[in-house]
PDB file of N, CA and C in Angstrom:
ATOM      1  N   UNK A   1       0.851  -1.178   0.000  1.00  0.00           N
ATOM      2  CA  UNK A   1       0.000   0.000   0.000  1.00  0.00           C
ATOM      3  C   UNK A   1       0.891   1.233   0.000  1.00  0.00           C
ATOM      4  N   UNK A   2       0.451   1.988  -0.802  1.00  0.00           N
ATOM      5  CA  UNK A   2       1.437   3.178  -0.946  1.00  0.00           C
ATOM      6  C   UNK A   2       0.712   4.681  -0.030  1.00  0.00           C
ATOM      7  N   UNK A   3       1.212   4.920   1.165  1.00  0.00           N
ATOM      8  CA  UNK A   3       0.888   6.385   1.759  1.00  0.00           C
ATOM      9  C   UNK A   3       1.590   7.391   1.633  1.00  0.00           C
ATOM     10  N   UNK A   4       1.206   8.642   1.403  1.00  0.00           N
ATOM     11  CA  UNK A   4       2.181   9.656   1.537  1.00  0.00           C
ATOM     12  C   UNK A   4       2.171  10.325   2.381  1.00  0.00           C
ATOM     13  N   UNK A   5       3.434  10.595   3.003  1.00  0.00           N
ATOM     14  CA  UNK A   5       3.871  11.001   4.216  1.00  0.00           C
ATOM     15  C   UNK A   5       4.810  12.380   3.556  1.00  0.00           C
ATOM     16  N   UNK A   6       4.498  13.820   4.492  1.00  0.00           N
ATOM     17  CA  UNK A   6       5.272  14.735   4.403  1.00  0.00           C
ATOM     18  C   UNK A   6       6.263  14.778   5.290  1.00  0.00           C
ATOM     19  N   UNK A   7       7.711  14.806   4.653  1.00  0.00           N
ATOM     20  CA  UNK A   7       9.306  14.992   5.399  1.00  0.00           C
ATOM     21  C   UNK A   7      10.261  16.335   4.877  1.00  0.00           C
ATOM     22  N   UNK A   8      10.587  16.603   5.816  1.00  0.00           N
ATOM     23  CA  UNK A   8      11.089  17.909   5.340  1.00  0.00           C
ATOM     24  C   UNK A   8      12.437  17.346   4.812  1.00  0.00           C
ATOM     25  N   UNK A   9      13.007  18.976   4.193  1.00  0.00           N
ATOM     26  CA  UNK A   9      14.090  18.474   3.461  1.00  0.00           C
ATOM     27  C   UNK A   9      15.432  18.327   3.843  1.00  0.00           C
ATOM     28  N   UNK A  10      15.667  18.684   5.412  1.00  0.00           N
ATOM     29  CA  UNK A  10      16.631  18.085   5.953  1.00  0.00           C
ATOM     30  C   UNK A  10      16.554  16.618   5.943  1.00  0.00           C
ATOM     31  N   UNK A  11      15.346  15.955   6.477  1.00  0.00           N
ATOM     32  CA  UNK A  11      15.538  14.852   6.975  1.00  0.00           C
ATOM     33  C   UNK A  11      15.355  13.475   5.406  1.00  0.00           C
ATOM     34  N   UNK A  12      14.467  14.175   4.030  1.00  0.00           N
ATOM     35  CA  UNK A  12      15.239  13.244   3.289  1.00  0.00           C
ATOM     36  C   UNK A  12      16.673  13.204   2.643  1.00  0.00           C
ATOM     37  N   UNK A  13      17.245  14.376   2.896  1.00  0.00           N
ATOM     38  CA  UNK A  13      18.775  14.326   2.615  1.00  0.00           C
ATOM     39  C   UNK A  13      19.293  13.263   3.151  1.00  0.00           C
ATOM     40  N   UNK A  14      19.503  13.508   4.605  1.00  0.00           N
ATOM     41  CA  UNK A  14      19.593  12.687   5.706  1.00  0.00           C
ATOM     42  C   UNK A  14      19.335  11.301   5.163  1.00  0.00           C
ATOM     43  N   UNK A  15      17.861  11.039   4.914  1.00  0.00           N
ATOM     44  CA  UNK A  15      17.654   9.690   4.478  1.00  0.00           C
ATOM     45  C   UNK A  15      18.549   9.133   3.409  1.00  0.00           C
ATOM     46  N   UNK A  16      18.439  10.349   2.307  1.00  0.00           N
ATOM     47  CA  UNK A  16      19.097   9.695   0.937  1.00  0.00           C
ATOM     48  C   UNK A  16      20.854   9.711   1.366  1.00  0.00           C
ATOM     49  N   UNK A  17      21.510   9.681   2.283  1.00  0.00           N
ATOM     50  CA  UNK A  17      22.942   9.723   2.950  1.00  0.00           C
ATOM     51  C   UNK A  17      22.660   8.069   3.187  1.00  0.00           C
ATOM     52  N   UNK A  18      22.049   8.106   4.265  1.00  0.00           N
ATOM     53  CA  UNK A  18      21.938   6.536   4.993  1.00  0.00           C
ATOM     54  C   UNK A  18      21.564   5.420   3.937  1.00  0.00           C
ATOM     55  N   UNK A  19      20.714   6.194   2.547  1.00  0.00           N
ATOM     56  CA  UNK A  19      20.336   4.857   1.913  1.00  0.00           C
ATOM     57  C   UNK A  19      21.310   4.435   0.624  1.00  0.00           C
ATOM     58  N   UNK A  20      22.120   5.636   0.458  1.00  0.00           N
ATOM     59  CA  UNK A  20      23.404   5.576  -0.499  1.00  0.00           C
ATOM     60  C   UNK A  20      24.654   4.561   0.477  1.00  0.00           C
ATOM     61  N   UNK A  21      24.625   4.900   2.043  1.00  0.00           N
ATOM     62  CA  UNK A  21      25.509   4.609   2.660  1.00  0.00           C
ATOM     63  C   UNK A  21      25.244   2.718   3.139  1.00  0.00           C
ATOM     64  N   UNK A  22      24.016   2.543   2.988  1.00  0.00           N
ATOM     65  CA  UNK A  22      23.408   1.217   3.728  1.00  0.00           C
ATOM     66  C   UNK A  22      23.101   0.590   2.252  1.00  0.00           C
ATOM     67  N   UNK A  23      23.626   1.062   1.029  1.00  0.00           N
ATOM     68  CA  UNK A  23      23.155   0.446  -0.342  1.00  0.00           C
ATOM     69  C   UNK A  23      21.440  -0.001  -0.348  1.00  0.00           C
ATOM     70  N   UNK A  24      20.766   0.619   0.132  1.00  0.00           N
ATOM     71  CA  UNK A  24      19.209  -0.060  -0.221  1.00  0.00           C
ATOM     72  C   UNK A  24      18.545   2.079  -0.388  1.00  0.00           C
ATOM     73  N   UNK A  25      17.598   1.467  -1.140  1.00  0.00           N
ATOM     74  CA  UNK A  25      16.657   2.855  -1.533  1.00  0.00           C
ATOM     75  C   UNK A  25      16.000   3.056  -0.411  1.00  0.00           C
ATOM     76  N   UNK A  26      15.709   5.006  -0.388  1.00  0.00           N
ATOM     77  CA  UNK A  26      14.914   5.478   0.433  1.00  0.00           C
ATOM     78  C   UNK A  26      13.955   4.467   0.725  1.00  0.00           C
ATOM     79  N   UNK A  27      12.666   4.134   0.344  1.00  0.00           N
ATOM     80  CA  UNK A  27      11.460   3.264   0.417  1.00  0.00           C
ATOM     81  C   UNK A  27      12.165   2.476   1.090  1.00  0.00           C
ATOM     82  N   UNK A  28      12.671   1.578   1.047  1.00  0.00           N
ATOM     83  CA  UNK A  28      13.131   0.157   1.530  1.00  0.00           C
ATOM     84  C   UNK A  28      13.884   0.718   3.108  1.00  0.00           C
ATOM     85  N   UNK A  29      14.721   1.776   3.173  1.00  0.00           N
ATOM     86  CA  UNK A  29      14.827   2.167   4.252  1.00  0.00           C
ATOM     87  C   UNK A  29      13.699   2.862   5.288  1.00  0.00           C
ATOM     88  N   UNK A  30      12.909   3.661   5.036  1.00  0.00           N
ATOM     89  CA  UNK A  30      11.682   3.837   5.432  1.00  0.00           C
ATOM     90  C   UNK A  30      10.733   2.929   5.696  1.00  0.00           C
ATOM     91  N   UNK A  31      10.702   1.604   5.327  1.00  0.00           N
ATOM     92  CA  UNK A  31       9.661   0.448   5.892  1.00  0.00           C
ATOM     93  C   UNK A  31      10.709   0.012   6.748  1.00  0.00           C
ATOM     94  N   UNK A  32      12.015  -0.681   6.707  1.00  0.00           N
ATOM     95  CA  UNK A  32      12.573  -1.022   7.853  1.00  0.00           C
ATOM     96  C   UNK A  32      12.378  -0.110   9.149  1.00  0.00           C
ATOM     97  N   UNK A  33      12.481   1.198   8.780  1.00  0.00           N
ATOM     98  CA  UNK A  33      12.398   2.018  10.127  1.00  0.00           C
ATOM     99  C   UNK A  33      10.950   1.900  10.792  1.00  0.00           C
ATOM    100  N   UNK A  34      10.283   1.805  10.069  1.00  0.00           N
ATOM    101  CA  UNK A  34       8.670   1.435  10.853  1.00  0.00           C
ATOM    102  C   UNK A  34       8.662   0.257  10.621  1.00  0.00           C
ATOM    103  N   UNK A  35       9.030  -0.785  10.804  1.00  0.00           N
ATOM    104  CA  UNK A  35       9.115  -2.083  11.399  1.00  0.00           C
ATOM    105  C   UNK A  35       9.866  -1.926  12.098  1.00  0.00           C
ATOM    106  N   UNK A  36      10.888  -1.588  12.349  1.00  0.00           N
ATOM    107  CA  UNK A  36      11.702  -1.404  13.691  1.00  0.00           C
ATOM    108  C   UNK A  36      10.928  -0.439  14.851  1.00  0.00           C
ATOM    109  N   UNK A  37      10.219   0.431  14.678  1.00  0.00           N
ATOM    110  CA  UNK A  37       9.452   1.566  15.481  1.00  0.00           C
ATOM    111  C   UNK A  37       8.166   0.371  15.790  1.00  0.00           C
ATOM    112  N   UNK A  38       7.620  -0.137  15.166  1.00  0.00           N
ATOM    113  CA  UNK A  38       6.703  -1.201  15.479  1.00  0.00           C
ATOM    114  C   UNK A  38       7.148  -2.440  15.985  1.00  0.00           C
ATOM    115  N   UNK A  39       8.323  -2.628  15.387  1.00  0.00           N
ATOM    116  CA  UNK A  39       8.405  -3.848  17.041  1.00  0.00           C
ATOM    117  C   UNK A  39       9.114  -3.707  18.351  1.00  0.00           C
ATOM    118  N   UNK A  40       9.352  -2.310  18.518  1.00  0.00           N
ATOM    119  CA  UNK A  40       9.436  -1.578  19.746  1.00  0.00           C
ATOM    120  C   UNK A  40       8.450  -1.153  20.126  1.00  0.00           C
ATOM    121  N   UNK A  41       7.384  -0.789  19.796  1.00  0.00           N
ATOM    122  CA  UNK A  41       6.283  -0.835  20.082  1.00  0.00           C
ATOM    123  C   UNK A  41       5.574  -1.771  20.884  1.00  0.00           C
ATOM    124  N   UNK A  42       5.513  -2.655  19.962  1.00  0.00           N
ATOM    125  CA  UNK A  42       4.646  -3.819  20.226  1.00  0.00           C
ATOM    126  C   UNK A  42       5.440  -4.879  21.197  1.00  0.00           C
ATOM    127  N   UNK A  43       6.514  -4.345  21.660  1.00  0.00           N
ATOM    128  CA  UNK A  43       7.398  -5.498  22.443  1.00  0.00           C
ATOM    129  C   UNK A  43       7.040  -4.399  24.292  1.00  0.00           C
ATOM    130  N   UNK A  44       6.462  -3.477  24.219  1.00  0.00           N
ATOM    131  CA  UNK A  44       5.602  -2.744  25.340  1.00  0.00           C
ATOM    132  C   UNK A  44       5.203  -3.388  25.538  1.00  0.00           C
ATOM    133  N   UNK A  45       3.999  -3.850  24.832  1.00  0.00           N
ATOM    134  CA  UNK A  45       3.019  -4.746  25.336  1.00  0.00           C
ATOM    135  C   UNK A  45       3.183  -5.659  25.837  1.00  0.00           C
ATOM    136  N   UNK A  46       3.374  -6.297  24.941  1.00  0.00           N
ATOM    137  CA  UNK A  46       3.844  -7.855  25.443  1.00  0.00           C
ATOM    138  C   UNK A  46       4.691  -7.929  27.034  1.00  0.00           C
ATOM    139  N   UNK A  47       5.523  -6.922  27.057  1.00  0.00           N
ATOM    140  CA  UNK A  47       6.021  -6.661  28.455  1.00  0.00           C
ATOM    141  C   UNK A  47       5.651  -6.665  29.500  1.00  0.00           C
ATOM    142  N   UNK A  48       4.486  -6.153  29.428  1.00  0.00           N
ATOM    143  CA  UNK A  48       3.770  -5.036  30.157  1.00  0.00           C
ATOM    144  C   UNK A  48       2.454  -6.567  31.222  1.00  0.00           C
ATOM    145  N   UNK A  49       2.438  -7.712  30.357  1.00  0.00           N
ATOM    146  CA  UNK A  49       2.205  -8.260  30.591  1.00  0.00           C
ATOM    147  C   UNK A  49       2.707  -9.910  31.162  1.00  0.00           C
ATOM    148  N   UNK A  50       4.391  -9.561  31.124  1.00  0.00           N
ATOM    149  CA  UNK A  50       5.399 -11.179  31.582  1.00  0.00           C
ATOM    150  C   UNK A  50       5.214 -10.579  32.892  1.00  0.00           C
ATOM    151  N   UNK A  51       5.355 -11.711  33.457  1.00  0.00           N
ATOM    152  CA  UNK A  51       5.200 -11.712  34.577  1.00  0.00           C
ATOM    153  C   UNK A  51       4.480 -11.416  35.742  1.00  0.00           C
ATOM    154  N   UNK A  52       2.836 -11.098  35.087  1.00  0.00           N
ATOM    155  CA  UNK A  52       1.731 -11.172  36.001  1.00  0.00           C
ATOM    156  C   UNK A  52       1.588 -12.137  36.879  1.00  0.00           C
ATOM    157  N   UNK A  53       2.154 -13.313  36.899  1.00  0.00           N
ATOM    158  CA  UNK A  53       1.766 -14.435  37.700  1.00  0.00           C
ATOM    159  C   UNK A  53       2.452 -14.377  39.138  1.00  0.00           C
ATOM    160  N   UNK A  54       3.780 -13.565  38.858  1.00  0.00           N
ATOM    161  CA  UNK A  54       5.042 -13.607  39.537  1.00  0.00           C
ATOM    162  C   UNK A  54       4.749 -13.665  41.523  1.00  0.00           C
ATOM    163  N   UNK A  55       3.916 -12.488  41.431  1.00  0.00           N
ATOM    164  CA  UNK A  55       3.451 -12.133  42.861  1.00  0.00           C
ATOM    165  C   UNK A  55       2.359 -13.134  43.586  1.00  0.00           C
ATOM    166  N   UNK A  56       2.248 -13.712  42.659  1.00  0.00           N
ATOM    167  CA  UNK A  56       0.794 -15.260  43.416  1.00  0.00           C
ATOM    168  C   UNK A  56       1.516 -15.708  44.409  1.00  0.00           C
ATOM    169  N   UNK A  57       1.034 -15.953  45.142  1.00  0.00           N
ATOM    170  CA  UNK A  57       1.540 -17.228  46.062  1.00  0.00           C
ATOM    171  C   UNK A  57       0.877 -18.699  45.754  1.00  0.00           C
ATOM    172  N   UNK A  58       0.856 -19.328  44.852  1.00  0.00           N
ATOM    173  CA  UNK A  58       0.785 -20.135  44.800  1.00  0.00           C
ATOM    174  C   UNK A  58       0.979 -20.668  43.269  1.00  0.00           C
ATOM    175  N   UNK A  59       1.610 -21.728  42.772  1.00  0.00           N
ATOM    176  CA  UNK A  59       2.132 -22.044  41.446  1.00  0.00           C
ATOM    177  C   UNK A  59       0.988 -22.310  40.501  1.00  0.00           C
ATOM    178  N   UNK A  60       1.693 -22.242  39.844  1.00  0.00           N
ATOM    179  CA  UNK A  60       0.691 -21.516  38.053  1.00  0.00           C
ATOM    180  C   UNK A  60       0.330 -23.473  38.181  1.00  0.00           C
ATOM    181  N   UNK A  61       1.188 -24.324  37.931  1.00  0.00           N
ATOM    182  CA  UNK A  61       0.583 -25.545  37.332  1.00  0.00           C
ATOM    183  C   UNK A  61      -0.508 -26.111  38.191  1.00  0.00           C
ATOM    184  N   UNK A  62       0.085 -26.026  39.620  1.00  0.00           N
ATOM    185  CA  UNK A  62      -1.368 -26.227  40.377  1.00  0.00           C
ATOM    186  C   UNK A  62      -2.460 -25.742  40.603  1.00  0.00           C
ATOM    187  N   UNK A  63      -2.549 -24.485  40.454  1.00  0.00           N
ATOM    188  CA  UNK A  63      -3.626 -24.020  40.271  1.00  0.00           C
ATOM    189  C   UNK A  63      -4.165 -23.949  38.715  1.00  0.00           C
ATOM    190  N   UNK A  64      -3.731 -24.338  37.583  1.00  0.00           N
ATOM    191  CA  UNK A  64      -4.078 -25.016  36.696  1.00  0.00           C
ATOM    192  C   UNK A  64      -5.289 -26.160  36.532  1.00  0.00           C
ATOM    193  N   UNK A  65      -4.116 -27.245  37.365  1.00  0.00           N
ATOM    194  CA  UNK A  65      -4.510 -28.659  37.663  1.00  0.00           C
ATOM    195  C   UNK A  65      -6.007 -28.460  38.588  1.00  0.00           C
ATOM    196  N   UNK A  66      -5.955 -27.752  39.583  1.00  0.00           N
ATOM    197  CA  UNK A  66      -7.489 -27.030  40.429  1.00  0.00           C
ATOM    198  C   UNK A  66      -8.605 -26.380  39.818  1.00  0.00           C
ATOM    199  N   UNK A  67      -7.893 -25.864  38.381  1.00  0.00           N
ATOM    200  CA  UNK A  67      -9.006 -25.203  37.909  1.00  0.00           C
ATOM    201  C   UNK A  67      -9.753 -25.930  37.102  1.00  0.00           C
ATOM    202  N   UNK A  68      -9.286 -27.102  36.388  1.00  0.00           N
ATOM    203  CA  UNK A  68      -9.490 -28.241  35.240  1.00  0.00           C
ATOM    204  C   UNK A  68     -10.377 -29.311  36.139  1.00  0.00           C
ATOM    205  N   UNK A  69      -9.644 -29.716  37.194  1.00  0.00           N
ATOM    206  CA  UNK A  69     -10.436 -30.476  37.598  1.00  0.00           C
ATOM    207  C   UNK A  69     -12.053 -30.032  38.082  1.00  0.00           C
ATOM    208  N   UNK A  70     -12.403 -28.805  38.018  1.00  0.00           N
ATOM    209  CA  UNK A  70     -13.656 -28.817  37.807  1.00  0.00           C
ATOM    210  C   UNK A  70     -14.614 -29.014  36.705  1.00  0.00           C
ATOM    211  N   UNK A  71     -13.846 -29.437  36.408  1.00  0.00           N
ATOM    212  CA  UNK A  71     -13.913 -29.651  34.733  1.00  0.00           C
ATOM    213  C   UNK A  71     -14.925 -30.791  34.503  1.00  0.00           C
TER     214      UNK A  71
END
């Protein structure tokens, strides 16, 4: 999908430096950078949620095994 995005003209200079210097074209450098900005992103999340269990007092498999067997 093609969007257009306004960049001023410092910063595609800038770009066209890094993409002469990294051998790949503007475009191709500009999706890596928002995939990189998106899986910093999205690695928040996921964070944000290890280790909820941590503070239980009592272990994840047994209370597993307690919850199934009502099963």
């Amino acid at each position: 999908m093609r969007t257009l995005v306004d960049i001023g003209d410092p910063e595609v200079k800038a770009l066209d430096r890094l993409a002469q210097r990294e051998k790949m074209s503007r475009a191709a450098l500009i999706r890596k950078a928002i995939n990189d900005f998106l899986a910093r992103n999205n690695a928040d999340i996921e964070s944000e949620a290890f280790g909820l269990w941590g503070d239980r007092k009592v272990d994840g498999l047994t209370y597993q095994e307690n919850m199934r067997s009502e099963w």
